[in-house]
Each structure stands twice: as C-alpha cells, then as structure tokens.
C-alpha atoms as a PDB file:
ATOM      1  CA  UNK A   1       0.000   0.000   0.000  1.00  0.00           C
ATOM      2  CA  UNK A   2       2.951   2.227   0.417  1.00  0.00           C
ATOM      3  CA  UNK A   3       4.214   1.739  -3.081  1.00  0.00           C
ATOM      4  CA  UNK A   4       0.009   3.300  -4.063  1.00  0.00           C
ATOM      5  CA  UNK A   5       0.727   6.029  -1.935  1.00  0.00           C
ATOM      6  CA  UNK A   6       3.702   7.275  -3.013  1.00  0.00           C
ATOM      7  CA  UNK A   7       1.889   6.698  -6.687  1.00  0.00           C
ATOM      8  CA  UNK A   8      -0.733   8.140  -6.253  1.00  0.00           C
ATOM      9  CA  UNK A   9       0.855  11.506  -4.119  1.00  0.00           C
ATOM     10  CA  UNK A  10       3.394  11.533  -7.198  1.00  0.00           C
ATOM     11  CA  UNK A  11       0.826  11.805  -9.806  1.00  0.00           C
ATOM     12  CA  UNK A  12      -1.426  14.234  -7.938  1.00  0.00           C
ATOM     13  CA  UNK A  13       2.024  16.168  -7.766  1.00  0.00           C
ATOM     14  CA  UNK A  14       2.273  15.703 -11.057  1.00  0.00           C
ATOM     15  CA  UNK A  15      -1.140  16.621 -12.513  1.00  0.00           C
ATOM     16  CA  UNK A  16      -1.392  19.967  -9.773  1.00  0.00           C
ATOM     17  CA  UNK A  17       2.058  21.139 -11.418  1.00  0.00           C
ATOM     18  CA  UNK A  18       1.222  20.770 -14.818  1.00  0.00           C
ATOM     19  CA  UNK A  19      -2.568  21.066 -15.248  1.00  0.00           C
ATOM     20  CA  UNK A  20      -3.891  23.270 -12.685  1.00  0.00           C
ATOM     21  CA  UNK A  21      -3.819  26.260 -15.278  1.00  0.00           C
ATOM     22  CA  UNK A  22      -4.926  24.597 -17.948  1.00  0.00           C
ATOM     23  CA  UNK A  23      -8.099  26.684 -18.434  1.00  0.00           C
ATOM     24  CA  UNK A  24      -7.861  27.251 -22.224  1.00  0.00           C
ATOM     25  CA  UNK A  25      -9.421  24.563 -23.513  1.00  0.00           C
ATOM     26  CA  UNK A  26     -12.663  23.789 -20.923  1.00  0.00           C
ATOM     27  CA  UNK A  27     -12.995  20.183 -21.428  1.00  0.00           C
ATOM     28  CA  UNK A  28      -9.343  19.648 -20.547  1.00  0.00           C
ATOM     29  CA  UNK A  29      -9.665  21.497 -17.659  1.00  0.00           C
ATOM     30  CA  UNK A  30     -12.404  19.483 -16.505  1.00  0.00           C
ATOM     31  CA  UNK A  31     -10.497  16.225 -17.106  1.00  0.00           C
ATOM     32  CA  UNK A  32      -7.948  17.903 -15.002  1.00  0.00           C
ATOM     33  CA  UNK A  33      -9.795  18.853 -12.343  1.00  0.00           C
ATOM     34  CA  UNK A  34     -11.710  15.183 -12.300  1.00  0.00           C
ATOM     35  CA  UNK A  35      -7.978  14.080 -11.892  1.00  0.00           C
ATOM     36  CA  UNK A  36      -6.957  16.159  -9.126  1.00  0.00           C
ATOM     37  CA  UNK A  37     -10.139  15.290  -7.229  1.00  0.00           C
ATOM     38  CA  UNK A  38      -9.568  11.453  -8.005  1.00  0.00           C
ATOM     39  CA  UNK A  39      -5.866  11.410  -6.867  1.00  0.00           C
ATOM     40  CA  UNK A  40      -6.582  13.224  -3.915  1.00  0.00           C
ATOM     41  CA  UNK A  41      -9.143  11.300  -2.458  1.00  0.00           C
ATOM     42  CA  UNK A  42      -7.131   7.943  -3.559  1.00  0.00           C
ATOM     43  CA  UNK A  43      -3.918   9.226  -1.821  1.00  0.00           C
ATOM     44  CA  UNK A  44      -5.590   9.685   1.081  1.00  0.00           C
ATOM     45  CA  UNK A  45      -7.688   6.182   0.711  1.00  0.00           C
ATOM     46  CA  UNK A  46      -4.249   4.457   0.651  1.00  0.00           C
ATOM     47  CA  UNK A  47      -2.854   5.829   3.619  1.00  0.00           C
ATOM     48  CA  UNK A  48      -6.117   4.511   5.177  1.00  0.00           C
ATOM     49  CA  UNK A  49      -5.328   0.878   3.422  1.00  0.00           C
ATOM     50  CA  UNK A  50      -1.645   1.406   4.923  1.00  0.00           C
ATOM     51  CA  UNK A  51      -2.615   2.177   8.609  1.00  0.00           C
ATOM     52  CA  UNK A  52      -5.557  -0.426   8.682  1.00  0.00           C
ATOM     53  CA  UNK A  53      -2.659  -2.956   7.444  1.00  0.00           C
ATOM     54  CA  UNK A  54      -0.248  -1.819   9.518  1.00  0.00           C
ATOM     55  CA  UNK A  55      -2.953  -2.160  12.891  1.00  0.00           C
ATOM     56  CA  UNK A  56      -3.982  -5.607  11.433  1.00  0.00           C
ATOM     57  CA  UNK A  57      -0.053  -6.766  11.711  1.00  0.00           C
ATOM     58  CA  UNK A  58       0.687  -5.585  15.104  1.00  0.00           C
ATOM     59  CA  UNK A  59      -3.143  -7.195  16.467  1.00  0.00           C
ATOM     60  CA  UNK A  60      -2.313  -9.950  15.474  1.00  0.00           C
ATOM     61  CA  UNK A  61       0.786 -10.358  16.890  1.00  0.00           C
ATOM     62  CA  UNK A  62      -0.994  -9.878  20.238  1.00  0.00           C
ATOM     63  CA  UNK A  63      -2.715 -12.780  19.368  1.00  0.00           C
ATOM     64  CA  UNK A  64      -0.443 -15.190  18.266  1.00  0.00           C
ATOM     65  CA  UNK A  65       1.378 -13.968  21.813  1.00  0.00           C
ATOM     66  CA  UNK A  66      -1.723 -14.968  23.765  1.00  0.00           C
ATOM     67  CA  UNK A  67      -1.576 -18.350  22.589  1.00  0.00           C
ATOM     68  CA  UNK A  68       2.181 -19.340  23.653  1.00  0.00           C
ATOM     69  CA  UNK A  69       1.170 -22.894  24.889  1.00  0.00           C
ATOM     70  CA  UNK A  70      -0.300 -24.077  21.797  1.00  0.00           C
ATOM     71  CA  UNK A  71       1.423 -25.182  18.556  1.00  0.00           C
ATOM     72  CA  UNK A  72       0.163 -22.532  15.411  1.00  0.00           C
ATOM     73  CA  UNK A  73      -2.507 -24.018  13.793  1.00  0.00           C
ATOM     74  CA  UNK A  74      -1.113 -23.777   9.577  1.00  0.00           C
ATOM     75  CA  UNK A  75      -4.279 -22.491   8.622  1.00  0.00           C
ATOM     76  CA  UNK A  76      -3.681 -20.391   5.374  1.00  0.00           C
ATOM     77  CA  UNK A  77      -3.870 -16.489   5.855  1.00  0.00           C
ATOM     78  CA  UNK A  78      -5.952 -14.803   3.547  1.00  0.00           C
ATOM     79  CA  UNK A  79      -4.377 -11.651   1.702  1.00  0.00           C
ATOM     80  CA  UNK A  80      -7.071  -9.835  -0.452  1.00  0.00           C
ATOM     81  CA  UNK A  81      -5.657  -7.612  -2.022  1.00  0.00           C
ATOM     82  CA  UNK A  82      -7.992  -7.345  -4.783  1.00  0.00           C
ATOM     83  CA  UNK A  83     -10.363  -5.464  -1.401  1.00  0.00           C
ATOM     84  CA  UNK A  84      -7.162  -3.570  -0.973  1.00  0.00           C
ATOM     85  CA  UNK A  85      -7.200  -1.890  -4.151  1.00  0.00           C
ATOM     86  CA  UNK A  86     -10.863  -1.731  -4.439  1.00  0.00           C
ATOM     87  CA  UNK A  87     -10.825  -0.111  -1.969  1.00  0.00           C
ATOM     88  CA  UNK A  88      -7.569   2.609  -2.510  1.00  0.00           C
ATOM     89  CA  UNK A  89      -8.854   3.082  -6.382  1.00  0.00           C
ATOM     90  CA  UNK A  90     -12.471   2.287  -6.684  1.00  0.00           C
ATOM     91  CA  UNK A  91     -13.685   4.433  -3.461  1.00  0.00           C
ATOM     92  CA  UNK A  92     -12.422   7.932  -4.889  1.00  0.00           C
ATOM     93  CA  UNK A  93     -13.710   6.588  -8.574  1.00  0.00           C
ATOM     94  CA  UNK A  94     -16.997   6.090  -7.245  1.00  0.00           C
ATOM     95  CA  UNK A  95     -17.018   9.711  -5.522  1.00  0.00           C
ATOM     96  CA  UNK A  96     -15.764  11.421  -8.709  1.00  0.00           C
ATOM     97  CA  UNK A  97     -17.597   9.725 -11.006  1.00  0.00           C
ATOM     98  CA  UNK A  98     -20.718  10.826  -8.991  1.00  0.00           C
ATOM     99  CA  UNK A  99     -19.766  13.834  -8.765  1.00  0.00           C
ATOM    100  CA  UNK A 100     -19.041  14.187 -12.350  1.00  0.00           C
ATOM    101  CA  UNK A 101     -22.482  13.163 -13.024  1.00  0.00           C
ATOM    102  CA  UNK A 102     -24.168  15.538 -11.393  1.00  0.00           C
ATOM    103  CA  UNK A 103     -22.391  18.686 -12.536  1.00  0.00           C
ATOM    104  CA  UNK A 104     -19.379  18.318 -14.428  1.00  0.00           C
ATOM    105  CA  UNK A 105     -19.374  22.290 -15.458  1.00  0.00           C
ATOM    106  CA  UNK A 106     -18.294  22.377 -11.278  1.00  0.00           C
ATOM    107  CA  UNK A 107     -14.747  21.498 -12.622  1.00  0.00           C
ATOM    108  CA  UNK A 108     -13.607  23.815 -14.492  1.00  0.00           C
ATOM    109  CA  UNK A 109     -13.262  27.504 -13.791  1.00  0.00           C
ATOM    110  CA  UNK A 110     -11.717  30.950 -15.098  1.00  0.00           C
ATOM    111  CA  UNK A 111      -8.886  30.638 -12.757  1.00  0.00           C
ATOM    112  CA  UNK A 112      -8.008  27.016 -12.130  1.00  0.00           C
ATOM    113  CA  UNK A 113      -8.695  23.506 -13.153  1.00  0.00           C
ATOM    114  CA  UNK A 114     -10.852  21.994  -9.886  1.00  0.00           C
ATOM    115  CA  UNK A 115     -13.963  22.110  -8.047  1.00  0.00           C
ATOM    116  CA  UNK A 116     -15.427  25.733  -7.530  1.00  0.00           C
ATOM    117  CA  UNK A 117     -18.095  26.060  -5.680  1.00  0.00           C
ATOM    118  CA  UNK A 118     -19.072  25.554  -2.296  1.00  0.00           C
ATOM    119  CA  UNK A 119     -21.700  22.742  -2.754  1.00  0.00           C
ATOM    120  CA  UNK A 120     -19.641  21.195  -5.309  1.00  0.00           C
ATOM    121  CA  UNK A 121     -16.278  21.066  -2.639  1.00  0.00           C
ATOM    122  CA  UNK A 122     -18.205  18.937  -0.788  1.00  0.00           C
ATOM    123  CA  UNK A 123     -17.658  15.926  -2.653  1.00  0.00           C
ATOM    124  CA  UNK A 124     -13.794  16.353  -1.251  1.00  0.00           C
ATOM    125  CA  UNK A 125     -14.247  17.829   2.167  1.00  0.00           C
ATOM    126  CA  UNK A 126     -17.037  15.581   3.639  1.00  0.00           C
ATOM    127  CA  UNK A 127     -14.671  11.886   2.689  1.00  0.00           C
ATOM    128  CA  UNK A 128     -11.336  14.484   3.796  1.00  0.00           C
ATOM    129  CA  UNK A 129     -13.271  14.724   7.226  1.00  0.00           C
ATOM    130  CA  UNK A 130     -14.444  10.652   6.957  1.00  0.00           C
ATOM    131  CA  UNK A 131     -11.022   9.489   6.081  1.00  0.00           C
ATOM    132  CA  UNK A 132      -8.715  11.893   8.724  1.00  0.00           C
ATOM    133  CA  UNK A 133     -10.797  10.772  11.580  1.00  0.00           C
ATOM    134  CA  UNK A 134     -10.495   7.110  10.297  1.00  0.00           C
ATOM    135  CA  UNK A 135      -6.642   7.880  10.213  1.00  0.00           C
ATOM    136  CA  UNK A 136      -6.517   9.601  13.343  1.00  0.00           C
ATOM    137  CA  UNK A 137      -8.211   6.359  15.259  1.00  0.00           C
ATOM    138  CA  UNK A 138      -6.133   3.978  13.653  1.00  0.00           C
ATOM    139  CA  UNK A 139      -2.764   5.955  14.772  1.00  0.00           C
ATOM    140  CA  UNK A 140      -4.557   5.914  18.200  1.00  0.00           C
ATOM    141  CA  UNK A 141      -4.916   1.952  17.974  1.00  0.00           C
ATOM    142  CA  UNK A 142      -1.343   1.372  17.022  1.00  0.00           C
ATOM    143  CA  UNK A 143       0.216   3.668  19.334  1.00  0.00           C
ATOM    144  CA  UNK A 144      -2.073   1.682  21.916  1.00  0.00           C
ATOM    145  CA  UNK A 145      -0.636  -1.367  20.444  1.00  0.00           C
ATOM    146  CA  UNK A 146       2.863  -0.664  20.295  1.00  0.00           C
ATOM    147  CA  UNK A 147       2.586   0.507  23.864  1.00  0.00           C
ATOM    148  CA  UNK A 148       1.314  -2.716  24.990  1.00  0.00           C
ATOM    149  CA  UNK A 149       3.857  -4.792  23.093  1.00  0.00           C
ATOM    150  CA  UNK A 150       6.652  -2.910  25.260  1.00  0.00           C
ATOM    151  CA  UNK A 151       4.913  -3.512  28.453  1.00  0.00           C
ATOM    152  CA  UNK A 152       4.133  -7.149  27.681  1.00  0.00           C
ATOM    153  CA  UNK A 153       7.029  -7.934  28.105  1.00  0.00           C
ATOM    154  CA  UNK A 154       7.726  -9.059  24.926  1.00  0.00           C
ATOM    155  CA  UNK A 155      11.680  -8.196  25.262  1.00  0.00           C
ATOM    156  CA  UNK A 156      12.175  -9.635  28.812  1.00  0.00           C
ATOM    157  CA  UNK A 157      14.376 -12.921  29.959  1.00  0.00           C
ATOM    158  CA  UNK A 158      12.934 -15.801  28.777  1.00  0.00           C
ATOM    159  CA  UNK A 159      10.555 -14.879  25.765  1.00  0.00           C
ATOM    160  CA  UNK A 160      11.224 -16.002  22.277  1.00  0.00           C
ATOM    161  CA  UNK A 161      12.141 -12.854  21.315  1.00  0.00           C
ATOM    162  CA  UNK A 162      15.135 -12.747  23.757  1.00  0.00           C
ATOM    163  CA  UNK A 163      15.648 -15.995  23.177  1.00  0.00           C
ATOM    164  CA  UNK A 164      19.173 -16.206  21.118  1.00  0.00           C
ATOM    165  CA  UNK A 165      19.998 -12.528  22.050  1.00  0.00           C
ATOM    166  CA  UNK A 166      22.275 -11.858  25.123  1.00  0.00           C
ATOM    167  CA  UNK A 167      20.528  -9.785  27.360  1.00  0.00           C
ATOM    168  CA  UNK A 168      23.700  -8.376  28.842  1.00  0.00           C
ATOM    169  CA  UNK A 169      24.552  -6.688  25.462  1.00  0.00           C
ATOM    170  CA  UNK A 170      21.535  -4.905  26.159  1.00  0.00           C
ATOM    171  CA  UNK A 171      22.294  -3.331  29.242  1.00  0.00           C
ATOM    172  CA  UNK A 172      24.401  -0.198  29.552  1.00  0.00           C
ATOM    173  CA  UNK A 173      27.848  -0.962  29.912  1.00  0.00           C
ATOM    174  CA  UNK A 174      29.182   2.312  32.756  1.00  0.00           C
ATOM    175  CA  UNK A 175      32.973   2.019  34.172  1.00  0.00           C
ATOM    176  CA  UNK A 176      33.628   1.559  37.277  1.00  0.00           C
ATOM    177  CA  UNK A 177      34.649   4.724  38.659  1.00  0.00           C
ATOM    178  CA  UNK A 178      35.996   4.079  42.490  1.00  0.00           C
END
C-alpha cells in the first residue's frame, strides 16, 4: 500500500504542477480537475489501506502472543488484495464519477482547473473529514498497540524474542569509577 501512496501523491504532484492552469481549452480542464479530485481522495484512501494494514499486523501479533502454549494451527492467511485496491482506487472513482455526473461544469473555472463552488467542494471535504478521523483512530490503535507490546514484556528474559539474544549486550555498559 505504500508503493500506491507514493503513486498516487506523485501523480497528484504531477497533474497539480502541470494542469492546474490549464483553463484554455474547458474540457481539458475538466479532465484535469476530475484528476486532481480522483488522486486526492485515492492518496488519502491508501494511507487509510496502509494504517488499517499496519494495525492488522501488530493485532495480530498480540494474538499469536496470547496463545504461547499451543502449537500454530497452519491455517492459510488470507491476503485480499484485490479489497485492498478496491478499496484505494475504486472508493475515490466512485465519488468522482458521482460527482461528475451531477455537474461536471463544477470542474472547471476561469482561474483554475478543480472544483469551484461551495456545494460542489463537498464531494472532497465531507470523505477528507471521513477518512482523517479514520486515520486519526487507527494511529490511536497502534500507538495503543505498540505501547502494549513494550509492556508485555515481549523483550524480557525468557521470551522467544530474547531468546538467542544476550541480554547483557543490552544493558548499559558504565565504568567503574571508584
């Protein structure tokens, strides 16, 4: 999901640089401005793919911690990533296409290539909101989670973690000053 990110951040880079002026020609400014809402919303859709992915992989290693007594059960983990990028492409497609169909004249303006009007901005602020307090509860969960990995102990004598390391490497080494 990082690798989308960075894609899509690069061409929304890319498209702001070289077609927000494009107001010449109003049909390519609309495709421009369709663009610019599309990568925007997708950029910020991936980061949500990202941080949900990144929350799944440190839950579960709570879990699997749980269960120390019992062998793993080989039961086959299930990756879809076809959800994944339904999910980091097809959500903003769905919003701009929708918002496309209602008024596509909304796109295009005397000044710059994007959404003009007030109404018409809503179709990126109201998913911005969505999606930032989505973000902002999954960076709550994994702090959460990465604080309870450190107090579980998970590094002390013992554990499997700790267990080919040499725990007095870990320890600060002072002189002995008497």
């Amino acid at each position: 999901s990082l690798i989308n990110t960075w894609i899509t951040i690069s061409l929304l880079c890319f498209m702001y640089v070289f077609g927000i002026y494009q107001t010449e020609d109003v049909k390519v400014c609309q495709v421009v401005g369709m663009t610019l809402h599309y990568f925007t919303l997708c950029s910020l859709l991936w980061m949500c793919v990202g941080i949900n992915c990144m929350y799944k992989r440190l839950s579960k290693n709570d879990i699997i911690g749980l269960q120390d007594d019992d062998l793993p059960s080989e039961q086959p983990v299930q990756k879809p990533i076809l959800g994944l990028y339904l999910v980091g492409w097809g959500i903003g497609l769905i919003i701009c296409g929708l918002s496309a169909a209602i008024n596509m004249n909304e796109y295009a303006s005397l000044t710059h290539c994007f959404l003009r009007t007030g109404p018409a901005l809503s179709a990126l602020y109201v998913p911005f909101a969505i999606l930032t307090i989505f973000l902002s509860i999954f960076f709550l969960l994994i702090r959460c989670a990465i604080y309870n990995l450190d107090t579980n102990g998970h590094l002390s004598e013992g554990t499997q973690a700790t267990e080919h390391v040499d725990l007095d490497l870990l320890e600060p080494n002072f002189p002995n000053v008497e």
